[in-house]
Protein backbone atom coordinates (compact mmCIF):
# COMPACT_ATOMS: atom_id res chain seq x y z
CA UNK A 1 31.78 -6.50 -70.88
CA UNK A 2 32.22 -10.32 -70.34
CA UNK A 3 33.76 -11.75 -66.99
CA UNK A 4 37.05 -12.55 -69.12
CA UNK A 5 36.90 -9.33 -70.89
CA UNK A 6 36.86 -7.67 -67.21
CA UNK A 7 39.27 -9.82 -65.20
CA UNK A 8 41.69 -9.62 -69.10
CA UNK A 9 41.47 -5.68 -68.40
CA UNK A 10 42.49 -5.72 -64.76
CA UNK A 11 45.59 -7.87 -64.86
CA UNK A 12 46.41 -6.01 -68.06
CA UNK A 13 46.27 -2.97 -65.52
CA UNK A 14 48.10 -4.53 -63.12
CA UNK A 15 51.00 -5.34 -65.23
CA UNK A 16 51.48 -2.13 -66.70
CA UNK A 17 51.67 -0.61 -63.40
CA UNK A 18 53.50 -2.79 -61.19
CA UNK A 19 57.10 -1.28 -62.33
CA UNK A 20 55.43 1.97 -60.78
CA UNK A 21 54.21 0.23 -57.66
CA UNK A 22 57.65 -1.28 -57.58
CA UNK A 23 59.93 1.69 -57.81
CA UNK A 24 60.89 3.57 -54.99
CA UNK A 25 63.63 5.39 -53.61
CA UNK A 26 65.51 4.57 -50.40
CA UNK A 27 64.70 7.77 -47.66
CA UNK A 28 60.83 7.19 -48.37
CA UNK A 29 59.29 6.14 -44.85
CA UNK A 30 55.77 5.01 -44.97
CA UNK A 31 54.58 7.23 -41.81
CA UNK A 32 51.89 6.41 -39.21
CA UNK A 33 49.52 8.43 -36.89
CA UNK A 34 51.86 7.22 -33.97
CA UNK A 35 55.24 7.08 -35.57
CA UNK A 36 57.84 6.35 -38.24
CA UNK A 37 58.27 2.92 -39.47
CA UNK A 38 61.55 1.14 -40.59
CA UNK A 39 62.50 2.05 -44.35
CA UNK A 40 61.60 -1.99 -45.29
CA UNK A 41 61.81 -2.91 -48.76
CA UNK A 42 60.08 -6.06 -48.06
CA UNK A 43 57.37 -7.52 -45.30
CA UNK A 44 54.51 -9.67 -44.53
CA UNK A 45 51.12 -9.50 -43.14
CA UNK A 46 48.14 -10.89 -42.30
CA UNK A 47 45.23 -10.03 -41.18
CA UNK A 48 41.15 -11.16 -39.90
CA UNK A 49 38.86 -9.67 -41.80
CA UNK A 50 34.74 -9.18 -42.16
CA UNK A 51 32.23 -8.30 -44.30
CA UNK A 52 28.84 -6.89 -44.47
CA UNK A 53 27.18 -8.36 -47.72
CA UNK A 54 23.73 -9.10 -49.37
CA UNK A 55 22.74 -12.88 -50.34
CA UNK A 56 19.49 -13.94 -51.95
CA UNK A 57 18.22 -10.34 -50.69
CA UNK A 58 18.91 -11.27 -47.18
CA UNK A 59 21.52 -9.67 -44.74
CA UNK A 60 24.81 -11.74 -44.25
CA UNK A 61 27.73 -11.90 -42.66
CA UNK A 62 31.53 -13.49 -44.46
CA UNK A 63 34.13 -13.86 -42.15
CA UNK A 64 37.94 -14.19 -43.50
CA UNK A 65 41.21 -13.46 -43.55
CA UNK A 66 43.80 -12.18 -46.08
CA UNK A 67 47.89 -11.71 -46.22
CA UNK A 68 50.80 -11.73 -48.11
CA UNK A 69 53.96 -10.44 -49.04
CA UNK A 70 54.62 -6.91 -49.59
CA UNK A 71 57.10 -5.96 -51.98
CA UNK A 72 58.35 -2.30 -51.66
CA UNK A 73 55.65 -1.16 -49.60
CA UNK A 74 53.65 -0.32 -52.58
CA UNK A 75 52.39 -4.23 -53.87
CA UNK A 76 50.80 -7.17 -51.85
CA UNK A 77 51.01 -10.21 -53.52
CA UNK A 78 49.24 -12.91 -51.19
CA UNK A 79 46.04 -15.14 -50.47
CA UNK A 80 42.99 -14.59 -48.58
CA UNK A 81 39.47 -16.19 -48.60
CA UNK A 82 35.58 -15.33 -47.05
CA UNK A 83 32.89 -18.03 -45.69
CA UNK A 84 29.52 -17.09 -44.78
CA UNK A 85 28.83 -17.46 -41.02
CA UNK A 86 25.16 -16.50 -41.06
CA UNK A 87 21.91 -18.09 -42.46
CA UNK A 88 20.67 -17.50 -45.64
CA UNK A 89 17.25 -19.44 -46.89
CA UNK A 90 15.99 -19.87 -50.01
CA UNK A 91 12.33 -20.87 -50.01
CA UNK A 92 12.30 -21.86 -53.39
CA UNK A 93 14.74 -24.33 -52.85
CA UNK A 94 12.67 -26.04 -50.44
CA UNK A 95 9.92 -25.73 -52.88
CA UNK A 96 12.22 -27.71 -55.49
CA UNK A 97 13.21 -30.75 -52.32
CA UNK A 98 9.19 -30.63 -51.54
CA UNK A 99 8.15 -31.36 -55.41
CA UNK A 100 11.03 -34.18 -55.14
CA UNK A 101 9.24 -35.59 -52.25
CA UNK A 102 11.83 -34.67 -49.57
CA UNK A 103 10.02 -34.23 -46.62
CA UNK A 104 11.92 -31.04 -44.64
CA UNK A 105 11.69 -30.49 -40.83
CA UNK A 106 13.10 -27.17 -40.78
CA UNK A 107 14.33 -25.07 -43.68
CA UNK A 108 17.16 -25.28 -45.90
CA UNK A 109 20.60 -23.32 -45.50
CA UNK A 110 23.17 -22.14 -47.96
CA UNK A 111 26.97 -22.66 -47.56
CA UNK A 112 29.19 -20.82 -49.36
CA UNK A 113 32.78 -19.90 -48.99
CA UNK A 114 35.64 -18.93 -51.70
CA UNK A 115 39.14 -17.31 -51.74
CA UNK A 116 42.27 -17.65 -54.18
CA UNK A 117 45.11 -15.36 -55.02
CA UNK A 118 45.61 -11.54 -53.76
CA UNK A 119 46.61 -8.43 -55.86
CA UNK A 120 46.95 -5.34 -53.87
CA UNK A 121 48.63 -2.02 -55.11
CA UNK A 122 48.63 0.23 -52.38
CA UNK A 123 48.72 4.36 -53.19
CA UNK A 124 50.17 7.15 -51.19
CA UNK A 125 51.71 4.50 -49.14
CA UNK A 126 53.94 6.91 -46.88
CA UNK A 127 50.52 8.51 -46.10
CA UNK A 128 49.20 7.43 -42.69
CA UNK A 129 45.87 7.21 -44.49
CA UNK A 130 46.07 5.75 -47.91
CA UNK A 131 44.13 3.55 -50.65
CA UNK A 132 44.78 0.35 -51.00
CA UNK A 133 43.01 -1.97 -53.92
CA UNK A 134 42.75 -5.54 -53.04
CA UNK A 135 41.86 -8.17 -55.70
CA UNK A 136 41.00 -11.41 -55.37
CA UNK A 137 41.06 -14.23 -58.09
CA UNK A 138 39.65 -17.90 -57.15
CA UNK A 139 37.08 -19.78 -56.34
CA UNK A 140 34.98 -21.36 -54.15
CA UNK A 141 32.35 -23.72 -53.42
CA UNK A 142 27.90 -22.94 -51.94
CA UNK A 143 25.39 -25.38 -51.72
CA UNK A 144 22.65 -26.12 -49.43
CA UNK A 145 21.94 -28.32 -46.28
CA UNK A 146 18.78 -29.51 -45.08
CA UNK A 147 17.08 -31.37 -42.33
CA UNK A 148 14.30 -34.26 -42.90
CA UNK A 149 14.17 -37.84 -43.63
CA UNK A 150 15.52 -38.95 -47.11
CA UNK A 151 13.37 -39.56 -49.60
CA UNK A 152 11.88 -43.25 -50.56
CA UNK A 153 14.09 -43.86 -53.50
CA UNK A 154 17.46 -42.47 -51.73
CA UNK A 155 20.58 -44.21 -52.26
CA UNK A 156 23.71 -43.56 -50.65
CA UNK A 157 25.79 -44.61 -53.33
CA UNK A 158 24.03 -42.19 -56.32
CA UNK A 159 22.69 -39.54 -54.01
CA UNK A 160 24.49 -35.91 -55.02
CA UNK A 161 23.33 -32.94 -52.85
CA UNK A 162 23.00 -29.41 -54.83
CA UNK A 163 26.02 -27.93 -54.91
CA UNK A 164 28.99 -26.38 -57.09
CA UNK A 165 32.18 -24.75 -57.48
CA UNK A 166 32.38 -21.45 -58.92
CA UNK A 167 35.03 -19.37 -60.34
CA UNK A 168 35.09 -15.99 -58.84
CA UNK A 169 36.65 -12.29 -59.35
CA UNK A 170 36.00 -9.51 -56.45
CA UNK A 171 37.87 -6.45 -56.85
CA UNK A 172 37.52 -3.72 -53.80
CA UNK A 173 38.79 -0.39 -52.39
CA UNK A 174 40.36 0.27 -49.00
CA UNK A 175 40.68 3.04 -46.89
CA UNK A 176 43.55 2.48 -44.99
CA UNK A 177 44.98 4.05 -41.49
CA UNK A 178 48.87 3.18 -40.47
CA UNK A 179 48.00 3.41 -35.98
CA UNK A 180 51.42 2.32 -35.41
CA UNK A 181 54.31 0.55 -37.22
CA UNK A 182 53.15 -2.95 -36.87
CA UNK A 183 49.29 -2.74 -37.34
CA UNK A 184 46.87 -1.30 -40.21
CA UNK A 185 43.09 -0.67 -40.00
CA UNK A 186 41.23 -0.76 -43.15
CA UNK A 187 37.40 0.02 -44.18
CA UNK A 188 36.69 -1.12 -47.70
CA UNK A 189 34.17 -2.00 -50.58
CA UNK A 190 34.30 -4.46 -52.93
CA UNK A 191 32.18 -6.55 -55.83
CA UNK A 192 32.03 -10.24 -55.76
CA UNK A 193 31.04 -12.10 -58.81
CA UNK A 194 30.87 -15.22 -59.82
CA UNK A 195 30.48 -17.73 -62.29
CA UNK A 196 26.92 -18.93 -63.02
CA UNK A 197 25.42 -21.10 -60.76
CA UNK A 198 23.48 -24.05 -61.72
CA UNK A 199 21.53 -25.41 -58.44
CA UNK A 200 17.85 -26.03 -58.02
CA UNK A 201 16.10 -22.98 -57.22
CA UNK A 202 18.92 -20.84 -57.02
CA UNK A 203 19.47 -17.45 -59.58
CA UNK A 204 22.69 -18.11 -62.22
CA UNK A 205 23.75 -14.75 -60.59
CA UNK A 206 22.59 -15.10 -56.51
CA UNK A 207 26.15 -14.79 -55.59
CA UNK A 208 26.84 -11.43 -57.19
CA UNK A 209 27.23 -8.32 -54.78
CA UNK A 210 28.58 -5.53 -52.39
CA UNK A 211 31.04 -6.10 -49.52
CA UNK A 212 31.25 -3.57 -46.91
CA UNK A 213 33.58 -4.28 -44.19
CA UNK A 214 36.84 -4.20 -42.23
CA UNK A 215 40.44 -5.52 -41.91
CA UNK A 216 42.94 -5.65 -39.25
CA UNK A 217 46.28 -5.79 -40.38
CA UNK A 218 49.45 -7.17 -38.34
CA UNK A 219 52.77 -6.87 -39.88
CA UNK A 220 55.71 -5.47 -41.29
CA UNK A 221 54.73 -3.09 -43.86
């Protein structure tokens, strides 16, 4: 299945469920390990959020955060976004700067970092542990950064560094636990992939992978 076959599939999803995720009746109380909440039919959150993740086979860390309006405590329709806050090398991208006669004093780094819209039904909301199913729809940009003097024939005013923007589709599962009224923890998977990449050195598909992490959610649910 093609990346607009897949993404095509999930909205179609979406849209034939949301008058579920919508309807509701008036007495159903999310409940919490604590405590009752309010019978809201709307709210708002955010929350901080981080993720475990595998780059270029290489251990790495995205740090983020994620929030949005939810309608009916059963649909989260919001924004949130990841950057990576750890290094990640890729030797054969110094390999590609070395046969360009860059001269490198210590070894290149990728950047990357990407967010765009949030979809997030949530089941068995009144459930003070329940499954939520956050997807995200975007993009975002990676490239590399380097350290050494710039090569003989550099000019500033035609010099590009490797880099792109990519278009990108992660869908996840949470686990989520209502503590109290105001505040959700979740613990959650999810696949990122991307658009194919077209940087020196770098695999079409590097970006692809797991995302093992947490959220901390503040709000009224």
């Amino acid at each position: 299945m093609t990346m607009r076959q897949l993404i095509t599939a999930f909205i179609a999803f979406l849209l034939a469920a949301l008058p579920n995720l919508l309807r509701g009746q008036d007495d159903q109380r999310p409940q919490t390990l604590l405590g009752n909440a309010d019978n809201l039919h709307h709210g708002g959150w955010g929350a901080p959020t981080g993720f475990y993740t595998r780059i270029m086979d290489q251990d790495a860390l995205l740090l983020g955060a994620r929030g949005g309006w939810i309608i009916n405590h059963r649909f989260t329709l919001g924004l949130a976004g990841h950057g990576l806050v750890t290094q990640v090398h890729n030797a054969a991208y110094d390999q590609h700067l070395i046969s360009q006669g860059q001269t490198l004093t210590d070894k290149s780094r990728l950047f990357l970092g990407y967010g765009g819209l949030l979809l997030e039904p949530i089941i068995a909301y009144r459930s003070p542990i329940h499954v939520s199913l956050p997807i995200i729809i975007g993009a975002g940009g990676a490239g590399y950064s380097y350290s050494g003097p710039p090569p003989p024939d550099f000019d500033p005013l035609t010099y590009k560094t490797d880099g792109q923007a990519f278009f990108v589709f992660e869908p996840g599962l949470d686990l989520e636990l209502n503590l109290i009224p105001l505040l959700r923890i979740g613990l959650g998977v999810s696949y990122r992939y991307t658009s194919d990449l077209d940087i020196p050195g770098t695999a079409k598909d590097a970006l692809h992978g797991f995302n093992a992490g947490m959220s901390i959610k503040v709000g009224r649910f």
